[in-house]
Each structure stands twice: as C-alpha cells, then as structure tokens.
Protein backbone atom coordinates (compact mmCIF):
# COMPACT_ATOMS: atom_id res chain seq x y z
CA UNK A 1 149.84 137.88 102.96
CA UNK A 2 150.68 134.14 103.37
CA UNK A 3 153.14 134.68 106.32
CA UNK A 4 150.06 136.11 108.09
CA UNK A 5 148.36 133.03 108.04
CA UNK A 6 149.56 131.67 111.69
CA UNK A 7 148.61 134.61 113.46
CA UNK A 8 145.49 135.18 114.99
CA UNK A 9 142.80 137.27 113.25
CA UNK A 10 142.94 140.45 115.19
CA UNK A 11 147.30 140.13 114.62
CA UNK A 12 146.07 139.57 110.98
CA UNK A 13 144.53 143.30 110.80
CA UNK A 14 147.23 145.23 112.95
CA UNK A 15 150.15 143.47 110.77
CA UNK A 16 148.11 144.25 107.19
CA UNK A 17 147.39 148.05 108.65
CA UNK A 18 151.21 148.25 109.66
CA UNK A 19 152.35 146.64 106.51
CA UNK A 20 149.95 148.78 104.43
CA UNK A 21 150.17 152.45 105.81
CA UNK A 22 153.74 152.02 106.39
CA UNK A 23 154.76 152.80 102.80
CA UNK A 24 152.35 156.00 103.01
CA UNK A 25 153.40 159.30 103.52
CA UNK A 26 151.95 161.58 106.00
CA UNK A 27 151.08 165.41 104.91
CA UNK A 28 149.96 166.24 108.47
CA UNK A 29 151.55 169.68 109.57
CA UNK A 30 154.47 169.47 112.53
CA UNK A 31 153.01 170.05 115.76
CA UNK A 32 153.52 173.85 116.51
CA UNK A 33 156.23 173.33 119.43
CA UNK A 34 158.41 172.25 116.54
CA UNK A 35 157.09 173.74 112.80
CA UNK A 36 158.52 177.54 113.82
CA UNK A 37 161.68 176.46 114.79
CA UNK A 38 164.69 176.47 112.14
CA UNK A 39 166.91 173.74 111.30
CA UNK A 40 169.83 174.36 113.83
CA UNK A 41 173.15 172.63 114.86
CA UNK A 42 176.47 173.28 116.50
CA UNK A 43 178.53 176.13 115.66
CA UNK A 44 179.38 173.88 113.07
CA UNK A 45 178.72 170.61 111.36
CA UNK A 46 179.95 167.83 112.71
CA UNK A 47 180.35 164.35 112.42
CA UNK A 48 181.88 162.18 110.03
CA UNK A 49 182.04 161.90 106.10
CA UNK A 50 182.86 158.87 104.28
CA UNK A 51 185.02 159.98 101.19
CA UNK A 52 183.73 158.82 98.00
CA UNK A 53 185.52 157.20 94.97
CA UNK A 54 187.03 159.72 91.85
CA UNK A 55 184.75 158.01 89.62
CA UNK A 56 181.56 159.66 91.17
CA UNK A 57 182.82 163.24 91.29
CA UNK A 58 182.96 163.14 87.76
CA UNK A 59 179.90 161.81 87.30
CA UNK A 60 178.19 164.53 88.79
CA UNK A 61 180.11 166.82 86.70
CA UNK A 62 178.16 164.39 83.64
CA UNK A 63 174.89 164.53 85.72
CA UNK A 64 175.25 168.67 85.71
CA UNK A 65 175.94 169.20 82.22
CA UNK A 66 173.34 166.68 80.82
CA UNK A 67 170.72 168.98 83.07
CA UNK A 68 171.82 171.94 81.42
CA UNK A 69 172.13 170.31 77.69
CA UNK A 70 169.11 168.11 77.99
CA UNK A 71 166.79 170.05 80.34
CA UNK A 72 164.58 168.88 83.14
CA UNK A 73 162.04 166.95 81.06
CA UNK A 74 162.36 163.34 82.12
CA UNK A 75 165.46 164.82 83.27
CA UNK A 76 166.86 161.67 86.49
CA UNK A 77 169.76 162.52 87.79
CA UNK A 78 170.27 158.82 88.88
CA UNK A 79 171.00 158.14 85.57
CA UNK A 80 174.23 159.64 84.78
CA UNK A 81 175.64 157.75 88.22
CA UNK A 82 175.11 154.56 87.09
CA UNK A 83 176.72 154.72 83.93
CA UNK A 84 179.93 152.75 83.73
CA UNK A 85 183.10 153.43 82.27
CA UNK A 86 184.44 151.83 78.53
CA UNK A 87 187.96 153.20 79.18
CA UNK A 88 189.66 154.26 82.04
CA UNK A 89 188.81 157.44 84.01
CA UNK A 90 191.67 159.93 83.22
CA UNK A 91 190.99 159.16 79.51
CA UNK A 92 187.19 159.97 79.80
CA UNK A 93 187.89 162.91 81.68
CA UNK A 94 189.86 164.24 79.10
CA UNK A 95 187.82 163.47 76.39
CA UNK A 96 184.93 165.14 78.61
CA UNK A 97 187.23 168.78 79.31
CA UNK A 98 187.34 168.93 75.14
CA UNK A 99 184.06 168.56 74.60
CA UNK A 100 182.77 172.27 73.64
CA UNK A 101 180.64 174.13 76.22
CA UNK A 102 178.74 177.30 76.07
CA UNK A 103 178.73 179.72 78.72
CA UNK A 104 176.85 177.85 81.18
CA UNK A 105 178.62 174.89 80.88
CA UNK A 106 175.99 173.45 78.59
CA UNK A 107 177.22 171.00 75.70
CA UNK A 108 175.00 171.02 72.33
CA UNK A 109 172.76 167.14 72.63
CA UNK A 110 174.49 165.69 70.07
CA UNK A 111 177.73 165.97 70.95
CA UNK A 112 176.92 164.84 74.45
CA UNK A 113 174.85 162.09 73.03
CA UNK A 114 177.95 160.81 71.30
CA UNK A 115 180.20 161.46 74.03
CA UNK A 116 177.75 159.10 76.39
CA UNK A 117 177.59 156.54 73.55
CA UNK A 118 181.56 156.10 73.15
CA UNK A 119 182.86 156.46 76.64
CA UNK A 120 179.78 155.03 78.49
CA UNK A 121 178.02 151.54 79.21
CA UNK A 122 174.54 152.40 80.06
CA UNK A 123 173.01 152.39 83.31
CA UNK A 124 172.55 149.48 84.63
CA UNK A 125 174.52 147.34 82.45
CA UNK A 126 176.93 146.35 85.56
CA UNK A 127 173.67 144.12 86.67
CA UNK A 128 173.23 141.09 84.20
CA UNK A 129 170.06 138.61 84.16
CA UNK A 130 170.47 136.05 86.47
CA UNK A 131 167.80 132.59 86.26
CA UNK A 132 166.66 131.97 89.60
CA UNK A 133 167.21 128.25 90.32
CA UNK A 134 164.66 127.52 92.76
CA UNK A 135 162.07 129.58 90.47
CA UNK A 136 158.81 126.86 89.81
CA UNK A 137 155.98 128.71 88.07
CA UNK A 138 153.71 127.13 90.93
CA UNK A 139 155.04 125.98 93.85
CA UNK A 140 154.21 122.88 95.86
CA UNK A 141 152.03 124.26 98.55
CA UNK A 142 151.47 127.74 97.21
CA UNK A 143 149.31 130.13 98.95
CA UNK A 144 147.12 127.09 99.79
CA UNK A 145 144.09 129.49 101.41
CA UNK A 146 144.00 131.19 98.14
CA UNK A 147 141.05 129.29 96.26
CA UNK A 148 139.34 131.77 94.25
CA UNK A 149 140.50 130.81 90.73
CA UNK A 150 141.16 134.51 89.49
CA UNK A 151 142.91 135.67 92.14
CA UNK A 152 145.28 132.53 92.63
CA UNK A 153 145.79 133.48 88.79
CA UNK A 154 146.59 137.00 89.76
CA UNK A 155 149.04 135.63 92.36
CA UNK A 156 150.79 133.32 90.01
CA UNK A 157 151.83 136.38 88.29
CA UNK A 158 152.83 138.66 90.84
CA UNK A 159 154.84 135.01 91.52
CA UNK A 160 156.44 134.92 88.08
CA UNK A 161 157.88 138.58 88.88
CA UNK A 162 160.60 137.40 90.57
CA UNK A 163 162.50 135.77 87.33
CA UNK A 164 162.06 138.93 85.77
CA UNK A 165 163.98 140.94 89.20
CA UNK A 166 166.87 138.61 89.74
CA UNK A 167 170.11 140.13 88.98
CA UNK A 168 173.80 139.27 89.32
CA UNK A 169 176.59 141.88 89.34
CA UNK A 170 178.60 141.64 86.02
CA UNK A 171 181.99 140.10 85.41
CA UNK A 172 183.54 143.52 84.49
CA UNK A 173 182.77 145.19 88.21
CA UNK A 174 184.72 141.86 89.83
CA UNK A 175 187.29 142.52 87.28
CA UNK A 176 187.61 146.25 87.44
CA UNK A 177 185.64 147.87 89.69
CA UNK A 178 187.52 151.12 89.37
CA UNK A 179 185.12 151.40 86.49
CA UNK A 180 181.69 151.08 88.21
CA UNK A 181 179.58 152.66 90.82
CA UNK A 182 178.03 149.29 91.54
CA UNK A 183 179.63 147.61 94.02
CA UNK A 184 180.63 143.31 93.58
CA UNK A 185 178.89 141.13 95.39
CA UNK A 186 179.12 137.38 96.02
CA UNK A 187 175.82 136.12 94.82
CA UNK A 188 172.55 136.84 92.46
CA UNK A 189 170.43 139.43 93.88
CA UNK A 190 166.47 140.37 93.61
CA UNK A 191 166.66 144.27 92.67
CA UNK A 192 163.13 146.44 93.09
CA UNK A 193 163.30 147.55 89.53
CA UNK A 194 162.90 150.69 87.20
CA UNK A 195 165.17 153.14 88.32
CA UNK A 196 166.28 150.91 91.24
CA UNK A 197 168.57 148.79 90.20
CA UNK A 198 171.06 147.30 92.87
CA UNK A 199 170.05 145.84 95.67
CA UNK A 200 168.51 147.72 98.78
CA UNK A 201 168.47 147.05 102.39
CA UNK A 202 165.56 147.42 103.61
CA UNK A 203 163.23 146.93 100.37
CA UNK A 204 165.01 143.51 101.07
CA UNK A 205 163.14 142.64 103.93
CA UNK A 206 159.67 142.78 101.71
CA UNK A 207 161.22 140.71 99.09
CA UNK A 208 162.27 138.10 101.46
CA UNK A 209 159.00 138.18 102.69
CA UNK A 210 157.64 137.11 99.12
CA UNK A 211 160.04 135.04 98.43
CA UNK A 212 159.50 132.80 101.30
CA UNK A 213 155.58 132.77 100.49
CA UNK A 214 157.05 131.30 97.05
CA UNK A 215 159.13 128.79 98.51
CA UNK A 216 162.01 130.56 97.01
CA UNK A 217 164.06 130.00 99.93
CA UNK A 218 167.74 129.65 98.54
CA UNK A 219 167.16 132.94 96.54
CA UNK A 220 166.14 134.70 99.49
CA UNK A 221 168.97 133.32 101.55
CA UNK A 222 171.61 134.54 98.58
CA UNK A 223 170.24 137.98 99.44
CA UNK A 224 171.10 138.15 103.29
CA UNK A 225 174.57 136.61 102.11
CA UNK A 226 175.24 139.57 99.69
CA UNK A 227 173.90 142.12 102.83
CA UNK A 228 176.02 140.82 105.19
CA UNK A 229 179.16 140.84 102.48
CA UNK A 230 178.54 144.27 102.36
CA UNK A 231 178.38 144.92 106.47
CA UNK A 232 181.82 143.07 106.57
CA UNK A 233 183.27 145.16 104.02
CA UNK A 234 182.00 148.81 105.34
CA UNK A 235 180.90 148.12 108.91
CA UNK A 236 176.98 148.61 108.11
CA UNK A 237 174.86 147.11 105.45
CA UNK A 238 174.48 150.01 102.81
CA UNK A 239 171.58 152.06 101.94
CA UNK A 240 172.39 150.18 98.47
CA UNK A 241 174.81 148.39 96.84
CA UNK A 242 176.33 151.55 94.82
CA UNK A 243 179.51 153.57 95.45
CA UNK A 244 177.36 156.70 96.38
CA UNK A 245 175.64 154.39 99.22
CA UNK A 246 178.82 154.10 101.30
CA UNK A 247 177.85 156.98 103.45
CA UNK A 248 174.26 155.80 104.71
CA UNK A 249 172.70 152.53 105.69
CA UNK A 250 168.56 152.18 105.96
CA UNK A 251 165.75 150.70 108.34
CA UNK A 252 167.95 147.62 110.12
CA UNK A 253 165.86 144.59 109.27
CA UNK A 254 168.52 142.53 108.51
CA UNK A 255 167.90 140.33 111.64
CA UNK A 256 164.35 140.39 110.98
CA UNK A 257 165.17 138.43 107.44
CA UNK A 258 167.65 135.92 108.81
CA UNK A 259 164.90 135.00 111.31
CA UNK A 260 162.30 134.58 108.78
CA UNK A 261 164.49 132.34 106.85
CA UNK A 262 165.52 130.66 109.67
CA UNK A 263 161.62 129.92 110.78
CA UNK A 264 160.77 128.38 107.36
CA UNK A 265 163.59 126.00 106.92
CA UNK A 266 165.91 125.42 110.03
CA UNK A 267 169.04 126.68 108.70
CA UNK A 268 171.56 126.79 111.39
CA UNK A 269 174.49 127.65 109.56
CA UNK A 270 172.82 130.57 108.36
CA UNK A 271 172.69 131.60 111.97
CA UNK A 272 175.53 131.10 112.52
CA UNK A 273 177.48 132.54 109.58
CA UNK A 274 174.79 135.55 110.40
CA UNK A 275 175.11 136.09 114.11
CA UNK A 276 178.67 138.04 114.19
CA UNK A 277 177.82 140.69 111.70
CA UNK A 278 174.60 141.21 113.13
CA UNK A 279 177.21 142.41 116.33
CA UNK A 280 178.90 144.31 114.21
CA UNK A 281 176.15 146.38 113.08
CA UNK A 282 174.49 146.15 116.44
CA UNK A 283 177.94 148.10 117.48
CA UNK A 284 177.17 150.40 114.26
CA UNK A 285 173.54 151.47 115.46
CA UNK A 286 175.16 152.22 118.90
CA UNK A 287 178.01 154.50 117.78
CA UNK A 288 177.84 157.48 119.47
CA UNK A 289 176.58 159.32 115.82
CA UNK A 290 173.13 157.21 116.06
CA UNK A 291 172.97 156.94 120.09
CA UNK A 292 171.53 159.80 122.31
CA UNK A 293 170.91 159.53 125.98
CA UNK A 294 167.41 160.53 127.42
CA UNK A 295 166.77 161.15 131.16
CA UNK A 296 163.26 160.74 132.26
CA UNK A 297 161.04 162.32 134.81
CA UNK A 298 162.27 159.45 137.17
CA UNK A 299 165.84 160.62 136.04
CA UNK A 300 166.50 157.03 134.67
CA UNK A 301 168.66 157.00 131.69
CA UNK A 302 167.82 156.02 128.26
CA UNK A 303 169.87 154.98 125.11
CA UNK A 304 168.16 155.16 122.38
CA UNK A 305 168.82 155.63 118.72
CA UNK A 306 168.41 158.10 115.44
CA UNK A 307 169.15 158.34 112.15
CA UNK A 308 172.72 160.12 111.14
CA UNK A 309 174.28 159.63 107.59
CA UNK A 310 178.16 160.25 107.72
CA UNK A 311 177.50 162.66 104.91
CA UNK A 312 177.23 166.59 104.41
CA UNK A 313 177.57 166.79 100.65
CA UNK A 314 174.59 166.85 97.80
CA UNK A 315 174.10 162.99 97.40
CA UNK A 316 175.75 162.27 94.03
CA UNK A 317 172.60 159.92 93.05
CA UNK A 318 170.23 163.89 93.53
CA UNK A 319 173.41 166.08 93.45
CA UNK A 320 171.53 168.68 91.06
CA UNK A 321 168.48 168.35 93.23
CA UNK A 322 170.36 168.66 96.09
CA UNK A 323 172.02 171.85 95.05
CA UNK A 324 168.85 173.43 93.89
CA UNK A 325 167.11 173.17 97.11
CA UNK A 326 170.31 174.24 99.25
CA UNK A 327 170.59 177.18 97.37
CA UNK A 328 167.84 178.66 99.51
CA UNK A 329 170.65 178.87 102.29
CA UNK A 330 172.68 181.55 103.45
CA UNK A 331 175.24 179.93 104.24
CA UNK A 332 178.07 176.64 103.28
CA UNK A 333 177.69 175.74 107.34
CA UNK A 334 173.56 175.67 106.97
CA UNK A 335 174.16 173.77 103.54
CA UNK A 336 176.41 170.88 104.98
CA UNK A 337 173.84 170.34 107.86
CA UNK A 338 170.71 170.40 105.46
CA UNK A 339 172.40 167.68 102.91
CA UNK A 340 173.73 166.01 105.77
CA UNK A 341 169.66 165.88 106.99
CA UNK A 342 168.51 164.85 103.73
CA UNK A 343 170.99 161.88 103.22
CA UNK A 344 169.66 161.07 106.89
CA UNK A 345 166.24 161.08 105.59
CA UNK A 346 167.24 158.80 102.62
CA UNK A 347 168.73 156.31 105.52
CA UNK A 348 165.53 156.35 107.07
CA UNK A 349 163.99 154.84 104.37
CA UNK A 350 160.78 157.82 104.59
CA UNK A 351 162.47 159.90 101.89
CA UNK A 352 160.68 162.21 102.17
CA UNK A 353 158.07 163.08 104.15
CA UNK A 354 157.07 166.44 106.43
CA UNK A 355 157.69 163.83 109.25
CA UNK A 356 161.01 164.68 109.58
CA UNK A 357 160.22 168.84 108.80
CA UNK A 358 159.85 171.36 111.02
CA UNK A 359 158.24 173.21 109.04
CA UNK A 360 156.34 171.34 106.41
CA UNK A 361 155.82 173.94 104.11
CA UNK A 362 159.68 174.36 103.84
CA UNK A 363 161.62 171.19 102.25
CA UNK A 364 164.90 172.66 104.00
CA UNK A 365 163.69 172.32 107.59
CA UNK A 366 164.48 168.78 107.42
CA UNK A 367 165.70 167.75 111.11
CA UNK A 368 165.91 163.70 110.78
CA UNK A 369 169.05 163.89 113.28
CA UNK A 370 167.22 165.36 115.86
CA UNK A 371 164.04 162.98 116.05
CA UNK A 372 164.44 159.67 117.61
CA UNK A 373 162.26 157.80 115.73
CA UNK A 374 159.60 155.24 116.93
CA UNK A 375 160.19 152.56 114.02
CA UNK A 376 164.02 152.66 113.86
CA UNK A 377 164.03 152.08 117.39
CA UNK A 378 161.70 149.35 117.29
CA UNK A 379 163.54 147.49 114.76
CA UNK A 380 166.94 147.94 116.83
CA UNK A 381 164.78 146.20 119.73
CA UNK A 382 163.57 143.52 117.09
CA UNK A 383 167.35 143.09 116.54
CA UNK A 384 168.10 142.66 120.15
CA UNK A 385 165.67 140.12 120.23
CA UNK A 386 166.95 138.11 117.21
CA UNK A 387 170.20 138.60 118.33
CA UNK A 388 169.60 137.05 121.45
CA UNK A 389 167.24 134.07 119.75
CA UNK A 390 170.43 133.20 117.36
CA UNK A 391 173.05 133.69 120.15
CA UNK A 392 170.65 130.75 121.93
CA UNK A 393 170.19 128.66 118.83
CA UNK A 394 174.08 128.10 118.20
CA UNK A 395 174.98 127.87 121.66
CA UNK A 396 176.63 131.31 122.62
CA UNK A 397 174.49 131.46 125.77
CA UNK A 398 176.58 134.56 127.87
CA UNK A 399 175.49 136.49 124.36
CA UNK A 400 171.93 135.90 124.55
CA UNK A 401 171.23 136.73 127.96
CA UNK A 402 172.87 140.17 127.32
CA UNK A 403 170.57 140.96 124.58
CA UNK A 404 167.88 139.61 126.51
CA UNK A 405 168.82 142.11 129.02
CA UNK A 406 169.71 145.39 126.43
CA UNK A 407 165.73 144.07 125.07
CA UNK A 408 163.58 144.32 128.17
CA UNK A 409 165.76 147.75 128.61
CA UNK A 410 165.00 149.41 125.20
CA UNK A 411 161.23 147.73 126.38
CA UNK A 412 161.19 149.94 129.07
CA UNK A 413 162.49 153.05 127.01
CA UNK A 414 159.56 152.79 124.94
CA UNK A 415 156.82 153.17 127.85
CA UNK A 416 159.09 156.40 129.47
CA UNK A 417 160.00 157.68 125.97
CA UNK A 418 157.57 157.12 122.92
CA UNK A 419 154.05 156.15 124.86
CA UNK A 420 151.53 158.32 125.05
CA UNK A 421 148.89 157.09 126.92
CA UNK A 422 146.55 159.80 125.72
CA UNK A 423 146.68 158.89 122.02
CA UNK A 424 147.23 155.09 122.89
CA UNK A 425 150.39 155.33 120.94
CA UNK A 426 154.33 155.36 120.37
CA UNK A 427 155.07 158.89 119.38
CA UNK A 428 158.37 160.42 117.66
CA UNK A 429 160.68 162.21 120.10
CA UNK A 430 162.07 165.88 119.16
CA UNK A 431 165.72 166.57 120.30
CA UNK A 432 166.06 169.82 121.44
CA UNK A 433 168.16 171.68 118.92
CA UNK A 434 171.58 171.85 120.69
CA UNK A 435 171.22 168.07 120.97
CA UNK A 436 174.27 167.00 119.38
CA UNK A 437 176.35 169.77 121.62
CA UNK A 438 174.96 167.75 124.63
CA UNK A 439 175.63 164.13 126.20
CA UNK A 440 172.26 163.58 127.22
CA UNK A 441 168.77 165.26 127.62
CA UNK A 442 165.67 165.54 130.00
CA UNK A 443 162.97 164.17 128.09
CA UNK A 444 159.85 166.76 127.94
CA UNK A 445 156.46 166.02 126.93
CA UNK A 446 155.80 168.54 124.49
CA UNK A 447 158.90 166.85 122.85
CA UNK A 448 156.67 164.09 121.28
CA UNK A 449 155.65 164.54 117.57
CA UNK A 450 151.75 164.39 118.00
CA UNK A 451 150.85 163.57 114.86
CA UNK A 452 149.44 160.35 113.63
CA UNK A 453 151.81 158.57 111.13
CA UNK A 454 152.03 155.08 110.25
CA UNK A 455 155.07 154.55 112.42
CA UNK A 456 153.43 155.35 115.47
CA UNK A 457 152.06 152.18 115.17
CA UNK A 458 155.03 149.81 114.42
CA UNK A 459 155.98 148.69 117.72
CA UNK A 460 152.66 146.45 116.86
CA UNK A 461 154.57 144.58 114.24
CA UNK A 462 157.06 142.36 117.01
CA UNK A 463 155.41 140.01 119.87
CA UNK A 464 156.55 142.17 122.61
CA UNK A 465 154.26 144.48 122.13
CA UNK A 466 151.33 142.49 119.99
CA UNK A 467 151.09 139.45 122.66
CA UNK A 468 149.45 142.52 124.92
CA UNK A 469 145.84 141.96 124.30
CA UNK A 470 144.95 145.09 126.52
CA UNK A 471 147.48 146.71 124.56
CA UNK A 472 146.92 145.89 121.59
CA UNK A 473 142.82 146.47 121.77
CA UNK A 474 144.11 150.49 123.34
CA UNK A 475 146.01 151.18 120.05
C-alpha cells in the first residue's frame, strides 16, 4: 500500500477496492442472453498451435501413469512437468516402455518411485537460490507512514519474504536445456512460490509493486529484463517461463512495470532498452487472433482486443484434468475448441471463473475467445499510454504521438463499447458465436455481460479514467 501514498484519498479507496476484489472470483450466474447458449465455433477450429518440445509429451505420458499408480490424493499434475531429466530423453523413454504396467497402464508405486528417483531431478530443481543483492532487512525510508510498532513488525516480515522467493535458473538448463521444461533466462528472478515456481507475467507486476515499496529496485528491474528476454525470443512475454507456456501469454502489464520503475528511479536506459519490445508485443496483442472489429450504433469502427491462446490441446501442466473434463464432449472438433478456451482462460490470468461460462453450472461452456474483456483492454490502453510516455522520454517523438492517437481511440471504444451508463460501469462484451467466421460485428446491447465482477471496475486503476471526478464519484 505504500505506492498509494501520493494519490488522493478517494484514488486511495478505488485503487485498494480494484487491487483487492481483483484477485476474487465471481460465482454470479451468466446473464440469460448468454448462459443457454453452447460453446460454438467455425465448422472447425481454427487458429494457430505452437508445437511443443519432445520432452513434454513424455511427460504427460509420466503425469498419466503416476495418476493411475498413485491416485488422486494430493495427486498435482504440475508435478510430473517440472521434473528434469538425469540422462538424455531416448534413454528415459526406454527405460520408461520396460517398466511393467497392468492393464490400465498403471505401474505398481514402487517401481515408479524408483523409476522417478533414477531418471529424474525433482521439480523444481532447475531454479537454484539466488541472494538478492539489494535485500536490507529495513530499508532506508521504509513504509515511513507505517508507525504502529506491530504492524511495521508485521511488514518487516512480509519484507524479508523476498530473500526467501528469489530464484535463478540453474547452470544445467543454460547448458542443456534439451533436458528441462524451464526455460534460461538472463538474470535472478522473484518466483510466487509453492507450486509456482518460474517466473509469471503478470503475478510480476504485484511483485514489482512490492519490491519498489522495499527499495528493491535493481531486483525488480532484473525481472522486466528476464520478461522482455523472453518477448524477444517468442514474440510475447509467456504465461510463464516453462516449455508448456510457449503457447499463451497473460494480463499485459509489462509496460505498466517498466513505468513504475522508471517513476522511482529515472532509469532511461531501461526505457530505452524496453521501448522496442513493448512494439513488438503491442504488434502481438493486435494480431488478427486477439483483434476483433466492433461497429457501433453510429457505425464507427472499433478494434478492440480478446484473449486467444495458440493452443487446442490439454495443457501439459493439467493434461489429466484437461482430459477428464473434455471427455464430456461428443466430439475431437468440440474438444480442440474447449482446451483451446481453457488455455485462453489460463492467459487471462482469471483461471477460472463462471466469467468466462456460458453456462456456469457447466465447466465446458467456457467461451474466453468470444468475450472482449474490460480489463485486458484496459491494460492494452495503459500500454498505449506508456508506450507513448517512453517513445517521448527517449526522444522518438513521430512514435509517441501515434500512440497518443491509437489511446484517445481505444478511449473512445470504451464509452461506445464497455459503458453502461445504467450500472455506472465498464461491462464485458459477448461475441456473437460465429464471431471468428466474421471480420467485424454490430455491437448490441444485450451483448454486455451484466454482471458485477471486479473487472468492471478496472478502467479506475489508470488516470484516464480516475482524473474524472464526476466519473469516478458515478462508479
């Protein structure tokens, strides 16, 4: 709460609220225009799908047969992607096609236990522990409206934290990365921890956030660096830094972090170094997989922007999960759209929530591609902003008038697209379901997503929207 502390009371409450109820998921039904519709596409999938490495196909064939040999107590399918190879993969493979198997492809546990043990580093061994070097355990100028003595105590600890999250990928995955799902990376990392435990995108924004409170401002900036290694290597910054992430990216904040570095110390050079990959994704949000055109009643076009994972396969990380749920299906074409909707989900950072369900007593009526969401849109906008800030910062002026210009146009999307004026806020837009047979759309009223969740309220989070008093005091 320390970065709140130079805006203005009534910014105080909206920012807490938005930071707050955010993270919660809403169990409010689908409006009925949408919840007795099925989940519907093309004749046939489409879109693209990022091929994965040979290492994770066989781990899911590991992740299946420790379900059926271990059962589904404490049973994370996570797990058994993360391991890492001892030897090379043909050789494990073999050894893993002797082992024997019942009927059901079970193996008995304790010849699977010493199978994992020989051929296997455990999970999460490709991370090692990395000493933050601009960790003090109080730093000069900490939270200095915090006087109470026990909670400044509490505060110190939830400070210390931060030595016990920071990470570095191993020497082995530089070395041979054939052997790994985790991908290398240039610097140390903060990871969120327990199960989690790469680096995320967007979970990197809220760490940042800390980390700037605790004056931890080199550690922070070592994050965006490994982000934006990551964007130049696949052309978006990933969902996470794992093999099985290559298909997805998540909430695009990475703007948003460079800026709040940027406002603590000055750091030009991070601009700069930051301002052509933020293009690049720009270019990635704005592929015609994430962009849909919406005509209004004034017929005036919109572009605006959903989530789309190049993906229709069970996500290797849930592939067990993924299958059980899909099995509901009739058929492989209704399968392939409903994975690719739940790795669309996961991008969205909301996985999962009866948001993005058209029915929300029925997991498989997940329909992420065809909502254009309030937040994700807002944060694109927040990125045309930045963009434009850092294009004027290192001098690139022809730059930041355009994204001044795509801004005050995405602006103007939001009032014709997302407002209601009834509610007094930004609502979620339903595509109709032959949306991705179309170019473009007539936007309809009944379209909006009526129901009050925690991202209807978002666009409150960036100053073109929370500098409108009248605004601001409607919502």
């Amino acid at each position: 709460m320390a970065s709140f502390q130079s805006q203005t009371n009534c910014e105080n409450l909206f920012l807490f609220l938005v930071s707050v109820f955010f993270l919660l998921l809403s169990l409010t039904p689908m409006s009925a225009v949408n919840s007795d519709s099925a989940p519907s596409s093309c004749s046939k999938d489409s879109g693209p799908v990022v091929p994965t490495i040979p290492l994770l196909g066989f781990l899911q064939r590991v992740q299946e047969t420790a379900l059926k040999t271990y059962g589904k107590s404490s049973f994370d399918p996570k797990d058994y992607v993360d391991l890492s190879l001892k030897f090379n993969l043909s050789t494990t493979v073999e050894a893993f096609d002797k082992l024997p198997k019942t009927a059901n492809g079970s193996v008995s546990v304790k010849d699977l236990d010493a199978f994992i043990g020989e051929y296997f580093k455990g999970a999460g061994e490709d991370l090692v522990y990395a000493e933050p070097l601009d960790f003090v355990p109080e730093p000069h100028g900490f939270l200095p409206k915090v006087e109470n003595p026990e909670v400044r105590a509490w505060a110190l600890e939830v400070h210390a934290l931060w030595k016990n999250l920071s990470r570095k990928v191993s020497t082995s995955v530089h070395q041979h990365p054939e052997l790994h799902t985790m991908l290398p990376l240039p610097g140390p990392v903060v990871i969120p921890g327990s199960r989690f435990r790469e680096v995320y995108y967007w979970d990197s924004y809220w760490v940042i956030r800390g980390l700037l409170a605790s004056k931890m401002y080199e550690t922070a900036k070592a994050i965006v660096i490994n982000l934006i290694s990551l964007l130049d290597t696949y052309g978006h910054v990933l969902n996470g830094a794992r093999a099985y992430y290559t298909n997805r990216s998540q909430p695009p904040l990475l703007s948003a972090m460079v800026y709040e570095i940027y406002n603590r110390t000055g750091d030009v050079e991070l601009v700069r170094k930051a301002l052509p990959p933020l293009l690049k994704e720009y270019q990635f949000w704005n592929s015609e997989i994430h962009k849909v055109i919406i005509s209004d009643a004034e017929l005036g076009n919109h572009s605006l922007n959903r989530y789309y994972a190049m993906w229709n396969k069970p996500r290797p990380e849930s592939s067990t999960m993924d299958k059980k749920f899909a099995s509901k299906l009739l058929n492989d074409c209704e399968k392939q759209q409903f994975y690719r909707e739940l790795a669309s989900t996961a991008e969205s950072g909301w996985d999962f929530s009866t948001r993005w369900m058209r029915n929300p007593s029925e997991f498989t009526t997940l329909a992420t591609t065809k909502i254009l969401p309030v937040d994700l849109n807002i944060f694109i906008l927040r990125m045309e902003v930045d963009i434009a800030f850092f294009a004027k910062v290192v001098g690139e002026n022809t730059v930041a008038e355009d994204f001044l210009r795509a801004s005050q146009t995405r602006q103007k999307a939001f009032n014709s697209v997302f407002w209601n004026a009834k509610m007094g806020q930004w609502l979620d837009y339903w595509l109709n379901n032959n949306a991705a047979c179309e170019e473009s759309q007539t936007w309809e009223a009944q379209n909006q997503n009526e129901n009050v969740f925690a991202s209807n309220f978002v666009p409150l989070w960036i100053d073109l929207f929370n500098s409108d008093t009248p605004l601001v005091e409607k919502v």
